[in-house]
N, C-alpha and C. Protein backbone atom coordinates (compact mmCIF):
# COMPACT_ATOMS: atom_id res chain seq x y z
N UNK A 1 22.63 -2.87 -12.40
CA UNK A 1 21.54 -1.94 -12.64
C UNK A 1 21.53 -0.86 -11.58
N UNK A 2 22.56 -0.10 -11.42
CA UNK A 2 22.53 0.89 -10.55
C UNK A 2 21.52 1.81 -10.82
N UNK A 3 20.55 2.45 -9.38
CA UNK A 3 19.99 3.12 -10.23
C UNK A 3 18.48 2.68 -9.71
N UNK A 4 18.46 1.53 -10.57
CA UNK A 4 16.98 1.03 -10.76
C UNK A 4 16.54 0.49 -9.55
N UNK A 5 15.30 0.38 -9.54
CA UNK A 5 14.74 0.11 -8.00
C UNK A 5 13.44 -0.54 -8.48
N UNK A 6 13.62 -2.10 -7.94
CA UNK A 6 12.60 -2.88 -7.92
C UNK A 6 11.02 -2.76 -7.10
N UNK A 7 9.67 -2.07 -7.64
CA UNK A 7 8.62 -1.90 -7.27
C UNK A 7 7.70 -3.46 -7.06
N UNK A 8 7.50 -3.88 -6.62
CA UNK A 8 6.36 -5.10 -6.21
C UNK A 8 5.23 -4.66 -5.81
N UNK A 9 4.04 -4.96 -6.93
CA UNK A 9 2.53 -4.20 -6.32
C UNK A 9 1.63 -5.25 -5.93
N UNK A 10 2.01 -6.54 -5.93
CA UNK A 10 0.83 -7.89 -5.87
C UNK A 10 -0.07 -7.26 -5.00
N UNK A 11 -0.05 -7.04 -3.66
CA UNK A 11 -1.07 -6.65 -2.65
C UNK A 11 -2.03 -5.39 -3.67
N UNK A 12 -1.60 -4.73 -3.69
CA UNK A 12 -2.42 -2.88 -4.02
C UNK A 12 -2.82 -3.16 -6.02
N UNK A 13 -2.52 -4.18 -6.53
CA UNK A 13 -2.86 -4.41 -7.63
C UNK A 13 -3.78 -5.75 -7.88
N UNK A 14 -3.52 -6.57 -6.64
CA UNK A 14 -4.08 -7.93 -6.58
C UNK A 14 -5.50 -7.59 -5.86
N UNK A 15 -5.51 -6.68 -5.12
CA UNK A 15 -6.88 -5.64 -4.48
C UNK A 15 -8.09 -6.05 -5.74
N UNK A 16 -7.69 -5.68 -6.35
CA UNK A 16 -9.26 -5.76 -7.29
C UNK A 16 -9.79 -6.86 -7.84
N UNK A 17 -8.84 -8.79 -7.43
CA UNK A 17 -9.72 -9.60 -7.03
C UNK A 17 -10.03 -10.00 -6.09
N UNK A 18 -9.93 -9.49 -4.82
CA UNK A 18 -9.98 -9.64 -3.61
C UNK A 18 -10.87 -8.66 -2.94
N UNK A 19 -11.20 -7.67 -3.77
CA UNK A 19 -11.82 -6.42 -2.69
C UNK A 19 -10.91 -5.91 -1.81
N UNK A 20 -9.47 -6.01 -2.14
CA UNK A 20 -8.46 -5.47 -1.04
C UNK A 20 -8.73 -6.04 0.20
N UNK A 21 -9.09 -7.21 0.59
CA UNK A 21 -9.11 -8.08 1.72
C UNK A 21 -7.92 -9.07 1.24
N UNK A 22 -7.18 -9.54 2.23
CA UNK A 22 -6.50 -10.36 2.28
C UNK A 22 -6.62 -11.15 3.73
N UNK A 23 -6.17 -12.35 3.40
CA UNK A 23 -6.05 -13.52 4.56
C UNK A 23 -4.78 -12.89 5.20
N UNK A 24 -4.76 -12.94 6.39
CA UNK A 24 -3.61 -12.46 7.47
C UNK A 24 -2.41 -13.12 7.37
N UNK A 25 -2.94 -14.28 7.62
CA UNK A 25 -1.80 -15.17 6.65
C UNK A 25 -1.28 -15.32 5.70
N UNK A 26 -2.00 -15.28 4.44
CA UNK A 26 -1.57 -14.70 3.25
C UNK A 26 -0.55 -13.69 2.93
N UNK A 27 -0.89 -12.77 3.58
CA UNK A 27 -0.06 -11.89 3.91
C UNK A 27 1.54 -11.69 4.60
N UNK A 28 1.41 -12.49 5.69
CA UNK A 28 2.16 -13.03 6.48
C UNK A 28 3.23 -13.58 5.59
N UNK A 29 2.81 -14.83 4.72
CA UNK A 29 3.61 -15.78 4.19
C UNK A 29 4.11 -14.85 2.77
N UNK A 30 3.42 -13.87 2.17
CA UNK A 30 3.84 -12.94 0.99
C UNK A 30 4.98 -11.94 1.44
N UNK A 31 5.07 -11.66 2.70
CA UNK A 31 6.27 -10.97 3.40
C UNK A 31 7.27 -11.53 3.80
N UNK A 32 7.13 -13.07 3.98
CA UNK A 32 8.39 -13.91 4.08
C UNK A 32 9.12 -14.03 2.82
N UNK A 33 8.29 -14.38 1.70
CA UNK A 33 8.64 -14.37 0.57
C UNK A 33 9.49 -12.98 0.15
N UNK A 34 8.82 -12.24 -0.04
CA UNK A 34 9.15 -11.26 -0.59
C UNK A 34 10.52 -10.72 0.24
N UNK A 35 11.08 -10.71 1.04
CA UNK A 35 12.50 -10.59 1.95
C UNK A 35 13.54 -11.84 1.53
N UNK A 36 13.22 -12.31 0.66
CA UNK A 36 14.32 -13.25 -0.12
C UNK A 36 13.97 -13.11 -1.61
N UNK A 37 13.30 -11.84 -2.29
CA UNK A 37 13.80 -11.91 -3.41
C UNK A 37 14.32 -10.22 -3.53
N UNK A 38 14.50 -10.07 -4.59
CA UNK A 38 15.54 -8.68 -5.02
C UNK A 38 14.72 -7.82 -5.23
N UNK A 39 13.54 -7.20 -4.51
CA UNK A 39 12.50 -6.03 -4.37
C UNK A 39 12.87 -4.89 -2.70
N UNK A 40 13.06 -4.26 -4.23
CA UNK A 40 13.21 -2.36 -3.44
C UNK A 40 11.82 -2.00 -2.79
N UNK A 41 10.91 -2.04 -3.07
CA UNK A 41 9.44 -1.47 -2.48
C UNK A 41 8.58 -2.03 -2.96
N UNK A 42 7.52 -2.16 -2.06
CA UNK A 42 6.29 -2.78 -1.89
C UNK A 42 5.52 -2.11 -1.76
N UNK A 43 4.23 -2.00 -2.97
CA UNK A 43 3.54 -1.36 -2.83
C UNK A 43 2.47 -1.92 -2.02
N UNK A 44 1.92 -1.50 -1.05
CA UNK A 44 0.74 -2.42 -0.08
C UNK A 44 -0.80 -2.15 -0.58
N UNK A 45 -1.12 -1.00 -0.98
CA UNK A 45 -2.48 -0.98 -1.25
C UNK A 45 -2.80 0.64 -1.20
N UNK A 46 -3.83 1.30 -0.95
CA UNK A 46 -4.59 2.29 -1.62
C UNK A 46 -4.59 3.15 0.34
N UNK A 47 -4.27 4.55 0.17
CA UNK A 47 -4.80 5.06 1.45
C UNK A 47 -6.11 5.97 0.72
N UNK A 48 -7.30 5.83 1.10
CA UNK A 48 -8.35 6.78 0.85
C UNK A 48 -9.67 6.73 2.04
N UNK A 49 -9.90 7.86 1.39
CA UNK A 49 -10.71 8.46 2.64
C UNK A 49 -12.16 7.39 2.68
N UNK A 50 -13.12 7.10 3.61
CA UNK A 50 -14.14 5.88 3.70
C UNK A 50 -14.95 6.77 2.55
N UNK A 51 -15.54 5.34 1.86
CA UNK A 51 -16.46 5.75 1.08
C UNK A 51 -17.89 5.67 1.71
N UNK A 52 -19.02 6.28 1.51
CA UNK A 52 -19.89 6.33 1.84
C UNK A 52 -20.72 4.83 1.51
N UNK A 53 -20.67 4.78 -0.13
CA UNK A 53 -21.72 4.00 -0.31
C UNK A 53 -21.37 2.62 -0.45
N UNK A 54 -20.06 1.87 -0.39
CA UNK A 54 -19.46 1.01 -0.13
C UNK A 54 -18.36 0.32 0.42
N UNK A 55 -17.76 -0.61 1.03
CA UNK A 55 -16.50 -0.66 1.67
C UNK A 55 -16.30 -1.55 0.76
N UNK A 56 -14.39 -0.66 0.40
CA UNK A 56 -13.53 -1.45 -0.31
C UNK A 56 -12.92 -2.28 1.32
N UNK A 57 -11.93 -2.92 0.97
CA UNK A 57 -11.36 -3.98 1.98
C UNK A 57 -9.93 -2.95 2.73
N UNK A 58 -9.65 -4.00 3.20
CA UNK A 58 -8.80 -3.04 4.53
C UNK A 58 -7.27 -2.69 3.63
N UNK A 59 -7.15 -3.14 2.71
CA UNK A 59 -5.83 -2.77 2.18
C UNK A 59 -6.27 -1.75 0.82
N UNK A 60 -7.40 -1.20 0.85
CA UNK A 60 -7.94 0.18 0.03
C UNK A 60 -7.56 1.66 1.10
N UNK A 61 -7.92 1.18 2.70
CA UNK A 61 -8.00 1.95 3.19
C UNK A 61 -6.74 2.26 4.14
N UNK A 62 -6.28 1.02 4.13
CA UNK A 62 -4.77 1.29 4.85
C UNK A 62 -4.65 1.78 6.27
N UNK A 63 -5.11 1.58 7.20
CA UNK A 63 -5.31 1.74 8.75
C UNK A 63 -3.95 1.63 8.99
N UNK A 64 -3.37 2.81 10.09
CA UNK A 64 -1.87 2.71 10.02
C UNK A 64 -1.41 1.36 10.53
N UNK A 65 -2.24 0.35 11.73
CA UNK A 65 -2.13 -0.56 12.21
C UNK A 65 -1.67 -1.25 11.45
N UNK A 66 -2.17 -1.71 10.21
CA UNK A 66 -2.59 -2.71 8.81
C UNK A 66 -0.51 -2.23 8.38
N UNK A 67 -0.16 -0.94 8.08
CA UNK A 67 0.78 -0.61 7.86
C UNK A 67 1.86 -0.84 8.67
N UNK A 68 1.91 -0.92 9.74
CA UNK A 68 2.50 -0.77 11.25
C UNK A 68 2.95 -2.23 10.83
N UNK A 69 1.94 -3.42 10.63
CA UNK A 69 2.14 -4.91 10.70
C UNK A 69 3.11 -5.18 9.56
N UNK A 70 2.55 -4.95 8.65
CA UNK A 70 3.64 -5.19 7.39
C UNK A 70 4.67 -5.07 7.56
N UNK A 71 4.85 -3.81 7.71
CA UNK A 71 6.14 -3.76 7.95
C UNK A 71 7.06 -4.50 9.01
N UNK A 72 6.65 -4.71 9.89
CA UNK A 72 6.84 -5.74 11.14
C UNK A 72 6.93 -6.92 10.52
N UNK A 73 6.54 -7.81 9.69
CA UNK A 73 6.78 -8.42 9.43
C UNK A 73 7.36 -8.51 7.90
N UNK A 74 7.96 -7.49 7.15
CA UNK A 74 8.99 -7.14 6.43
C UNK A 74 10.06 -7.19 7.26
N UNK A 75 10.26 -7.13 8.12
CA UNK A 75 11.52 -6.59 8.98
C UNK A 75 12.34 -5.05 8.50
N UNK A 76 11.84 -4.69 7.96
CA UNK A 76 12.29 -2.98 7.23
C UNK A 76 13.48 -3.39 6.24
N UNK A 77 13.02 -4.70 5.19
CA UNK A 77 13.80 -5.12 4.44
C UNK A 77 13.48 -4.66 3.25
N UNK A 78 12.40 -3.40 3.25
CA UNK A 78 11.71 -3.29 2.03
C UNK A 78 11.47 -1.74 2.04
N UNK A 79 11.44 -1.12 1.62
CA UNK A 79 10.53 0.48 1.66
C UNK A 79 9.03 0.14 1.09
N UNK A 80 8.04 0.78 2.04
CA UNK A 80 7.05 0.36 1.52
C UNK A 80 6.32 1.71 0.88
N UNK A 81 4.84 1.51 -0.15
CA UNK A 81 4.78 2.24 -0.69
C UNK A 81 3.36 2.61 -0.77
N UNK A 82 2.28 3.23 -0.84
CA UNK A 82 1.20 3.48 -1.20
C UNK A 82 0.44 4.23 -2.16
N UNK A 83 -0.53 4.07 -2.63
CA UNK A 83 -0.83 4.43 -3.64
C UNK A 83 -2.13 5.26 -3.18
N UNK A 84 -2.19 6.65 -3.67
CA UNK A 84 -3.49 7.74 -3.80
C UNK A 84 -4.05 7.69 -4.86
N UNK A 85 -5.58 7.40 -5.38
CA UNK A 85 -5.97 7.21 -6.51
C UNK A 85 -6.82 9.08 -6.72
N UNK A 86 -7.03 9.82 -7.55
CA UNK A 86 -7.16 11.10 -7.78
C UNK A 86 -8.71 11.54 -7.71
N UNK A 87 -9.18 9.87 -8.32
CA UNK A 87 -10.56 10.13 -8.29
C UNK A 87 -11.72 10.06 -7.05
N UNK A 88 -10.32 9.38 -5.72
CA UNK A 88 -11.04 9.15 -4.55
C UNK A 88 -10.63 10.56 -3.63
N UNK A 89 -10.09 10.90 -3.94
CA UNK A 89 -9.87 12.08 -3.02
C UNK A 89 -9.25 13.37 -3.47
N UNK A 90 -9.03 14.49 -2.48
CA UNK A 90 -9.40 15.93 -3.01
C UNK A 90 -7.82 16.12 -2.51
N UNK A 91 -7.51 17.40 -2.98
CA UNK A 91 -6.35 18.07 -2.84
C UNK A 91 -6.26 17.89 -1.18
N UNK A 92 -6.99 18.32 -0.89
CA UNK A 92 -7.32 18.78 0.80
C UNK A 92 -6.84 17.35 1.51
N UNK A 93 -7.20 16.30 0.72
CA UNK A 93 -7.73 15.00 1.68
C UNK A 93 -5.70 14.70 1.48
N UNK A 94 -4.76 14.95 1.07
CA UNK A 94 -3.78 14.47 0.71
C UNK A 94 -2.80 14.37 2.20
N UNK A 95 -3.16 15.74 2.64
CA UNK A 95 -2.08 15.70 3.95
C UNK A 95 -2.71 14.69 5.29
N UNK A 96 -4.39 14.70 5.50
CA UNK A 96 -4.87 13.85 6.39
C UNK A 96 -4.72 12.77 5.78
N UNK A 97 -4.26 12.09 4.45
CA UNK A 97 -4.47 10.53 4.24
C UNK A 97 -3.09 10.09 4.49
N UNK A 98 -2.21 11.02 4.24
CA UNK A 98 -0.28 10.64 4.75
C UNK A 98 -0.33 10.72 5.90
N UNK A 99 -0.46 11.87 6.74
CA UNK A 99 -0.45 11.72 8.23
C UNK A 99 -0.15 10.33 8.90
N UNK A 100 0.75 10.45 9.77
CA UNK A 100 1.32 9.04 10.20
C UNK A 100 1.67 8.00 9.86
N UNK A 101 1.77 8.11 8.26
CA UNK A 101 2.47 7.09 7.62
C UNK A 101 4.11 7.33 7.30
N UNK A 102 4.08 8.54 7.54
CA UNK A 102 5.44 8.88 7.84
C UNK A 102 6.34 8.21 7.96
N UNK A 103 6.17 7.69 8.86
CA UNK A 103 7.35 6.61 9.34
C UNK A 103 7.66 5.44 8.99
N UNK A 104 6.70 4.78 8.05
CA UNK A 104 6.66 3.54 7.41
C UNK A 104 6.78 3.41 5.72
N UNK A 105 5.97 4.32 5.34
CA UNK A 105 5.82 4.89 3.88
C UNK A 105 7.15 5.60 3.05
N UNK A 106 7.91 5.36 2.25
CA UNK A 106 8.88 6.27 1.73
C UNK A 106 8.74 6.75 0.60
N UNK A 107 7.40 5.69 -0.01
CA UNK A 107 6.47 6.40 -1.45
C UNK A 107 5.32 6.13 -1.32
N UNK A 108 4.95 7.04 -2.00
CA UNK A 108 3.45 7.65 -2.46
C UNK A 108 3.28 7.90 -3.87
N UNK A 109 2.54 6.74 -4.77
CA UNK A 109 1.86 7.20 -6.24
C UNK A 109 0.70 7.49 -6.30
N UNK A 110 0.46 8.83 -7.45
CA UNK A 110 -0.65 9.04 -7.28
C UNK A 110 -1.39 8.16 -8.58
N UNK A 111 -2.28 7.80 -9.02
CA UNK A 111 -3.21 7.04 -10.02
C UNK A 111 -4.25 8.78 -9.95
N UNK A 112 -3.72 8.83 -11.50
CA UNK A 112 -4.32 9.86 -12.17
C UNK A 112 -5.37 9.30 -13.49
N UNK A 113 -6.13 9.64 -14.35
CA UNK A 113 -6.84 9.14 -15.44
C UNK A 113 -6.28 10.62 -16.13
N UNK A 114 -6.01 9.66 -17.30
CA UNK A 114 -5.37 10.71 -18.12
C UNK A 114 -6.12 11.88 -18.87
N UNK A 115 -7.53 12.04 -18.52
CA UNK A 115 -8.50 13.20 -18.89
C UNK A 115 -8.60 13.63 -17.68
């Protein structure tokens, strides 16, 4: 399958029974895993700007730290990936929500609603 490139979203899709909180460990042990099977990128979860009237969990908001670790414990066996949702943030908010993910991040999807 030249070509094709294996995406893994459990974390950034598994978010919405969790509130995007995860156990550290959990985590931990999903990155061991995941470095012994045949996945190109990992999607980790959501970068958006704080919401006012509620907190989603730490893998909505993606603290570069939170990013920094993963990958650390990927061993950079993975490209990792994040996801911008359209309805949380503005044109403007796009370059402050990448900022410093630079170095860890090699994709970015955006979640559009199709109206």
């Amino acid at each position: 399958m030249q070509g094709t490139k294996v995406l893994d979203c459990t974390l950034r899709d598994g978010g919405y029974y969790t509130c995007w909180d995860f156990d550290r460990q959990l985590v931990k042990d999903y990155a061991q895993v995941v470095q012994r099977l045949p996945i190109d990128v990992v999607e980790i979860g959501y970068r958006a700007p704080p919401c006012l009237d509620r907190y989603y969990g730490e893998y909505y908001y993606l603290p570069l730290r939170t990013i920094e670790r993963l990958h650390g414990w990927l061993n950079g066996s993975v490209d990792l990936a994040v996801m911008l949702n359209a309805k949380d943030c503005r044109i403007d908010d796009v370059v402050s929500l990448l900022e410093g993910c630079e170095r860890w991040v090699k994709l970015v999807r955006m979640a559009v609603a199709p109206d």
